[in-house]
PDB file of N, CA and C in Angstrom:
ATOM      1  N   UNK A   1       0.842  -1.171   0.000  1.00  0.00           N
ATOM      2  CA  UNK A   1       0.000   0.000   0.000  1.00  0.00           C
ATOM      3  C   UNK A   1       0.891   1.240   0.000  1.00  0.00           C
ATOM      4  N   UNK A   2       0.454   2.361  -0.507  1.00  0.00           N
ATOM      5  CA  UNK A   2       1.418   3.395  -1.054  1.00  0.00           C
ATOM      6  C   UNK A   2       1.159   3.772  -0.113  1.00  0.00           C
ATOM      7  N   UNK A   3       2.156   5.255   0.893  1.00  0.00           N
ATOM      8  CA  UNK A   3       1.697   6.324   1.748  1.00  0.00           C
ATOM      9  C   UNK A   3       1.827   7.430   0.987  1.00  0.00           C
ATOM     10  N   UNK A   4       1.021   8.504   1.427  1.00  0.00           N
ATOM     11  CA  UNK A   4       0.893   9.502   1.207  1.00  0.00           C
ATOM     12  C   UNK A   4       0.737  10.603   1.731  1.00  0.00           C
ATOM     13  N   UNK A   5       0.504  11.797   1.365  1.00  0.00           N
ATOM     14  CA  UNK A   5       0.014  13.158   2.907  1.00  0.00           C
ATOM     15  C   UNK A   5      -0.797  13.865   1.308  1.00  0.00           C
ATOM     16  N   UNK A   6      -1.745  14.301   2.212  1.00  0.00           N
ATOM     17  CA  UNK A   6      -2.963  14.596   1.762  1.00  0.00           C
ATOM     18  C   UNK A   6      -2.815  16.251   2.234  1.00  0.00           C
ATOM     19  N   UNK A   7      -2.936  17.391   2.000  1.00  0.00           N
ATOM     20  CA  UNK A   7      -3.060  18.500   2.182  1.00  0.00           C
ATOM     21  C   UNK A   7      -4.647  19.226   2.412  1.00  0.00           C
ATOM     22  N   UNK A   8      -5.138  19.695   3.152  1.00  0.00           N
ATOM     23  CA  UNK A   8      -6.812  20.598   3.143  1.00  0.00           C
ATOM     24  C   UNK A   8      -6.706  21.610   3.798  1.00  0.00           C
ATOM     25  N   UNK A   9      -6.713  22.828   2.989  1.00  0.00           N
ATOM     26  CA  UNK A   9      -6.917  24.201   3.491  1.00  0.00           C
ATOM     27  C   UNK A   9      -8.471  24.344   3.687  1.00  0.00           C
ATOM     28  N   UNK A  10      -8.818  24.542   5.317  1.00  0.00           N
ATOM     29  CA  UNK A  10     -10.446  25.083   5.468  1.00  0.00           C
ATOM     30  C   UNK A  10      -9.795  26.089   6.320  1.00  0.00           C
ATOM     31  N   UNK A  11     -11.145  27.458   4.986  1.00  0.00           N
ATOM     32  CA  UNK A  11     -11.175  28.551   5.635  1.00  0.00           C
ATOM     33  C   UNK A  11     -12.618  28.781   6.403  1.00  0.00           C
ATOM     34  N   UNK A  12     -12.740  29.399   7.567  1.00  0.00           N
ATOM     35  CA  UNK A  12     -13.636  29.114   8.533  1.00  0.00           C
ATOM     36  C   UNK A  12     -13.981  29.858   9.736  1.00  0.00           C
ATOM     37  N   UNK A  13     -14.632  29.500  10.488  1.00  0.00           N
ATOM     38  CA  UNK A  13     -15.302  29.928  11.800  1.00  0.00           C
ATOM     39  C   UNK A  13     -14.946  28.874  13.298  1.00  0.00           C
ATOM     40  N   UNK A  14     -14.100  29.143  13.601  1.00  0.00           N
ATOM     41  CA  UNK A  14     -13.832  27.843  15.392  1.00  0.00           C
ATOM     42  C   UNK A  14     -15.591  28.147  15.645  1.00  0.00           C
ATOM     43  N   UNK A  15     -16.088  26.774  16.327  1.00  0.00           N
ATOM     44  CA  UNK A  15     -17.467  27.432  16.792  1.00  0.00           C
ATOM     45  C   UNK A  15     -17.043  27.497  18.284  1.00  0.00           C
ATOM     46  N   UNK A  16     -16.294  26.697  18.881  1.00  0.00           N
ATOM     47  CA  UNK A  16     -15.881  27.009  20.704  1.00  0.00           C
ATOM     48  C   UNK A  16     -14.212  26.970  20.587  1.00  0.00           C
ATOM     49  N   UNK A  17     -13.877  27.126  21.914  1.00  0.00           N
ATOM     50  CA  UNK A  17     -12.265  27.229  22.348  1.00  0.00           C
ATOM     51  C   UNK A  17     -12.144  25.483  21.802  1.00  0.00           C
ATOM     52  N   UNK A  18     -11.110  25.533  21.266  1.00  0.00           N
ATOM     53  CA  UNK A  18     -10.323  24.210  21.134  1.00  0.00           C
ATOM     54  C   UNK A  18      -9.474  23.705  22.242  1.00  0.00           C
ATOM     55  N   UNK A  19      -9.931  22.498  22.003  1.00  0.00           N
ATOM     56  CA  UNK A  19      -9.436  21.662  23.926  1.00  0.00           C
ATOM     57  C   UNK A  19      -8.044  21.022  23.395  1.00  0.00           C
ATOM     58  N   UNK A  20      -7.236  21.235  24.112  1.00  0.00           N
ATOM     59  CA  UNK A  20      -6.058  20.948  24.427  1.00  0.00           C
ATOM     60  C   UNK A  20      -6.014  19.567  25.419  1.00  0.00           C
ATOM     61  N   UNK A  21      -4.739  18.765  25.290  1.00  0.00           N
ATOM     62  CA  UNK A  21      -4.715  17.605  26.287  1.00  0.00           C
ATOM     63  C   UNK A  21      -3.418  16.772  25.758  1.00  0.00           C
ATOM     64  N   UNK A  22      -2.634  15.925  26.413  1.00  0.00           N
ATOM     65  CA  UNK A  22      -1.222  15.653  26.673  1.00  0.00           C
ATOM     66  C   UNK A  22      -1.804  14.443  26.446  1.00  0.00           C
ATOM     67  N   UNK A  23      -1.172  13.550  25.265  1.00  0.00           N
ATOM     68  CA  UNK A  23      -1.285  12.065  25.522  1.00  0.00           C
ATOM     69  C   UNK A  23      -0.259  11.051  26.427  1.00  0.00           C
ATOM     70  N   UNK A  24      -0.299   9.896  26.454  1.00  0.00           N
ATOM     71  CA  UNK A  24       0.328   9.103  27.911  1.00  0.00           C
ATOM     72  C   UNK A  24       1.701   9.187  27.034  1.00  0.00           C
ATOM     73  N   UNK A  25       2.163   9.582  25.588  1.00  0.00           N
ATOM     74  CA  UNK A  25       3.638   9.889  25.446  1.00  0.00           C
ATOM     75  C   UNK A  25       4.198  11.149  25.514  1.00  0.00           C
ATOM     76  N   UNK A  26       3.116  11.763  26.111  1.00  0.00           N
ATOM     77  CA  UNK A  26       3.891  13.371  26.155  1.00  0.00           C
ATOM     78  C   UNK A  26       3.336  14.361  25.357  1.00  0.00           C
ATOM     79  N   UNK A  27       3.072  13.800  23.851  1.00  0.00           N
ATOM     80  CA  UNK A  27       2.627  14.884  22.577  1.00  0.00           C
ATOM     81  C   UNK A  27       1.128  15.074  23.025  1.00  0.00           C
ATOM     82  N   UNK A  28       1.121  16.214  22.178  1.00  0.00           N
ATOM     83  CA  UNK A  28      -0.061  17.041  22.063  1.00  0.00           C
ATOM     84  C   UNK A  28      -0.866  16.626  21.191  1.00  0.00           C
ATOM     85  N   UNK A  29      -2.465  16.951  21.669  1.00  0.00           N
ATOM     86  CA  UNK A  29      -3.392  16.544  20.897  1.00  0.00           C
ATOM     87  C   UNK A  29      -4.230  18.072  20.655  1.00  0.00           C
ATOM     88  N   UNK A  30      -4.764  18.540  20.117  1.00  0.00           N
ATOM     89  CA  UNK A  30      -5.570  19.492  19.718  1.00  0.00           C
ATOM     90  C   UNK A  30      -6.536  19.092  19.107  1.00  0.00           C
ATOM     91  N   UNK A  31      -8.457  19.319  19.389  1.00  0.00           N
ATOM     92  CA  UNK A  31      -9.144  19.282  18.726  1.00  0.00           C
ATOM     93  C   UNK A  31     -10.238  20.680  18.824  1.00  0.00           C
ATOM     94  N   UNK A  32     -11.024  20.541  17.671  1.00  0.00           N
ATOM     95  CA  UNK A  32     -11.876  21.854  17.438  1.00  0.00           C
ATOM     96  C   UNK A  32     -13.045  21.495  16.461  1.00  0.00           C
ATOM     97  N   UNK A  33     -13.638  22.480  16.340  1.00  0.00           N
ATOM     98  CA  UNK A  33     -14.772  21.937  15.718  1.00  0.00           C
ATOM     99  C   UNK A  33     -15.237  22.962  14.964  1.00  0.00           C
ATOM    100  N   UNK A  34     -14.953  23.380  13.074  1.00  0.00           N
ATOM    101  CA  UNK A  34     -15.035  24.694  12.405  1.00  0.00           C
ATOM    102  C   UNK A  34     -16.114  24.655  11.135  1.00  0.00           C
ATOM    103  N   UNK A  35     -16.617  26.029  11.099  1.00  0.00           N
ATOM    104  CA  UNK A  35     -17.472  26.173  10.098  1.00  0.00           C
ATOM    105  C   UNK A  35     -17.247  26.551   9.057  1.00  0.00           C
ATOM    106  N   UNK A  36     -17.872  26.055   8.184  1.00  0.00           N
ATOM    107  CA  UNK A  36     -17.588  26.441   6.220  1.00  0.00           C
ATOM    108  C   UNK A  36     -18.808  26.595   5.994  1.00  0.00           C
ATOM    109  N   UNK A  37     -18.575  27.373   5.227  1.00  0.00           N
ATOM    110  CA  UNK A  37     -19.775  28.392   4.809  1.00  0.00           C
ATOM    111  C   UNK A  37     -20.005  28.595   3.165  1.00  0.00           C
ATOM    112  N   UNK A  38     -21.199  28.462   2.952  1.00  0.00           N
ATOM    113  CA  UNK A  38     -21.228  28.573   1.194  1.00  0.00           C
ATOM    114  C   UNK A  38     -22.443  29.481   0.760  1.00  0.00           C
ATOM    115  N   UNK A  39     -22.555  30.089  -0.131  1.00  0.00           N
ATOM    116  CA  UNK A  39     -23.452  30.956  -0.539  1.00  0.00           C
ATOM    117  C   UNK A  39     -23.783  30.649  -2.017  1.00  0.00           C
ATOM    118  N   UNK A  40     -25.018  30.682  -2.104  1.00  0.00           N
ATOM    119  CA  UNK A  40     -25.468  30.947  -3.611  1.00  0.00           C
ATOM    120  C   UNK A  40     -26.962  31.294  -3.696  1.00  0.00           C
ATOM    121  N   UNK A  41     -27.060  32.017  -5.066  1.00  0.00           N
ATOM    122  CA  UNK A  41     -28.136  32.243  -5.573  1.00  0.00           C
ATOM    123  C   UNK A  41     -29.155  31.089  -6.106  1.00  0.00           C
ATOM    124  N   UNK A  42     -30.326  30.963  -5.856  1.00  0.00           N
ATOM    125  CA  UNK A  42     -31.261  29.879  -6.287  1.00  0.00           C
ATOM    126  C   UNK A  42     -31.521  30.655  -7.482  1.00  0.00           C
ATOM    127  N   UNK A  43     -31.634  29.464  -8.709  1.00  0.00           N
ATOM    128  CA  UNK A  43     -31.811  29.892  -9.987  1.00  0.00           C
ATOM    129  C   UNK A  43     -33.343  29.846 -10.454  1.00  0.00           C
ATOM    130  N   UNK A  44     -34.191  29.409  -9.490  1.00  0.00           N
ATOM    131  CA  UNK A  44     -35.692  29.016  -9.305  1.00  0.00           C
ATOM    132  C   UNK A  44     -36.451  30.490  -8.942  1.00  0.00           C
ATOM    133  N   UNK A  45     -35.703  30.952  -7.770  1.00  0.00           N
ATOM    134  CA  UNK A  45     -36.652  31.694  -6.380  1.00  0.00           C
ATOM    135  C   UNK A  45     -35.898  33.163  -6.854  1.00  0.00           C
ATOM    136  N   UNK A  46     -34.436  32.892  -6.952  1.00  0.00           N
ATOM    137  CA  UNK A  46     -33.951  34.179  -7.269  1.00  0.00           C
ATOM    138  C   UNK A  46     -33.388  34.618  -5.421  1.00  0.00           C
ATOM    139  N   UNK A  47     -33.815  33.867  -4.775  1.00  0.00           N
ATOM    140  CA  UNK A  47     -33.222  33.784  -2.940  1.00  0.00           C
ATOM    141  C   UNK A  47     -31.976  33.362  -3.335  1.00  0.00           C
ATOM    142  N   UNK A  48     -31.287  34.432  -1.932  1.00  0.00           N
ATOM    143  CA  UNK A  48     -29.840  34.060  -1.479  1.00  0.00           C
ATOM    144  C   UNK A  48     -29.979  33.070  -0.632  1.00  0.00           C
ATOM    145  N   UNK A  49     -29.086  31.572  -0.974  1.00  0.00           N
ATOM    146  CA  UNK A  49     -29.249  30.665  -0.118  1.00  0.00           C
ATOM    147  C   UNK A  49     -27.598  30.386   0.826  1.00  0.00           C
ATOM    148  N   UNK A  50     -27.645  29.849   1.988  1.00  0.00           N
ATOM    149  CA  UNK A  50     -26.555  29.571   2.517  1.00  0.00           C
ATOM    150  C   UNK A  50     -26.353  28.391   3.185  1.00  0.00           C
ATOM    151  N   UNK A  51     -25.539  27.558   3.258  1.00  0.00           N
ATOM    152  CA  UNK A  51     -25.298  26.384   3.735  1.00  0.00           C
ATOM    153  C   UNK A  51     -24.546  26.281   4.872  1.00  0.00           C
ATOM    154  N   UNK A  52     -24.297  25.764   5.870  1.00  0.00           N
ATOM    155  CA  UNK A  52     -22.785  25.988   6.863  1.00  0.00           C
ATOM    156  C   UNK A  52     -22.548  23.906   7.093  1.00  0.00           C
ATOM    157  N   UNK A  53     -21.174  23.623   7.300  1.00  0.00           N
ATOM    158  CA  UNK A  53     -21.281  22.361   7.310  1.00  0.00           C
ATOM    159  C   UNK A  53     -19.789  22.579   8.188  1.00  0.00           C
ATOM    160  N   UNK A  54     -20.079  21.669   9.302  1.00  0.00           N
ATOM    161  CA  UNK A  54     -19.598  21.840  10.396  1.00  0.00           C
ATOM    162  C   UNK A  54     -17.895  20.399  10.435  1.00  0.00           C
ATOM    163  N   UNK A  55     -16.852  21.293  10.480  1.00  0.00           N
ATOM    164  CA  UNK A  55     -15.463  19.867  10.277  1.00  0.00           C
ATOM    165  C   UNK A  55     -15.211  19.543  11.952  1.00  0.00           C
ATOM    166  N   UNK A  56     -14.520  18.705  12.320  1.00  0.00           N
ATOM    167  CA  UNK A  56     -14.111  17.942  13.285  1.00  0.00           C
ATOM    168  C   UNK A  56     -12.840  17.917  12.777  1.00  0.00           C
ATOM    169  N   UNK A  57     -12.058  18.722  13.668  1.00  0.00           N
ATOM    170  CA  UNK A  57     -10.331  19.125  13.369  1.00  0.00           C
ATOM    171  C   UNK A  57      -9.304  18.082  14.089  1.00  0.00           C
ATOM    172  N   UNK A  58      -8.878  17.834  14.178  1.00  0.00           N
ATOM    173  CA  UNK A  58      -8.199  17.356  15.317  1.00  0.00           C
ATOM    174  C   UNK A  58      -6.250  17.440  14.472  1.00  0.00           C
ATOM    175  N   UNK A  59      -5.194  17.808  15.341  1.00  0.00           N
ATOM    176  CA  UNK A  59      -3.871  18.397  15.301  1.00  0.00           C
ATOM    177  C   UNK A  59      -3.344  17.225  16.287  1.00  0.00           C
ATOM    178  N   UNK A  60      -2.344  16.861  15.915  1.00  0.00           N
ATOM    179  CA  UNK A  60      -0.789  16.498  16.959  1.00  0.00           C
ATOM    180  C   UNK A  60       0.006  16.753  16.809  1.00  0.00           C
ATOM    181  N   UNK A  61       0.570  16.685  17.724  1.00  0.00           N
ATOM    182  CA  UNK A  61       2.205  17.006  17.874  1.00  0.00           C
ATOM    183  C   UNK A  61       2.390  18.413  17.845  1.00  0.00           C
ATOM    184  N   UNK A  62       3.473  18.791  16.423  1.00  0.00           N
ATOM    185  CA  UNK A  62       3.934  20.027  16.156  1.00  0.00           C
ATOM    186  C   UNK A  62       3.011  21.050  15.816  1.00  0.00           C
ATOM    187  N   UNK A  63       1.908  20.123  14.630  1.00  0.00           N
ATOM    188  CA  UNK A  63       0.566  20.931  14.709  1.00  0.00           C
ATOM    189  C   UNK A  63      -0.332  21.570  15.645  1.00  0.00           C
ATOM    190  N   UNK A  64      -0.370  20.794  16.802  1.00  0.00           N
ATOM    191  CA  UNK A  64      -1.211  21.146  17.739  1.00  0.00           C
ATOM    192  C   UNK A  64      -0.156  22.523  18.512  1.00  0.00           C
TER     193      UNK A  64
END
């Protein structure tokens, strides 16, 4: 099986403080929970519509 690293830029909204916490080797864990946001025009109604869809972040180590 090949490895790889995968790259994802989300630009966004934190919705609370991101929790911090030390795993049993020492490194850092960071998680958070962020909003993306999309806008468009309905081609029906002629309404501005908006979507928000909520990521589950989570960082270690150097990241965090």
């Amino acid at each position: 099986m090949s490895r790889g690293v995968n790259k994802v830029i989300l630009l966004g909204n934190i919705g609370q403080d991101p929790q911090t916490r030390a795993m049993p080797s020492g490194k850092t864990v960071v998680n958070l929970r962020l909003a993306t946001s999309k806008q468009w025009r309905d081609k029906q109604t002629g309404e501005n519509k908006e979507a928000t869809e909520w990521h589950t972040v989570v960082m270690f180590d150097r990241l965090a």
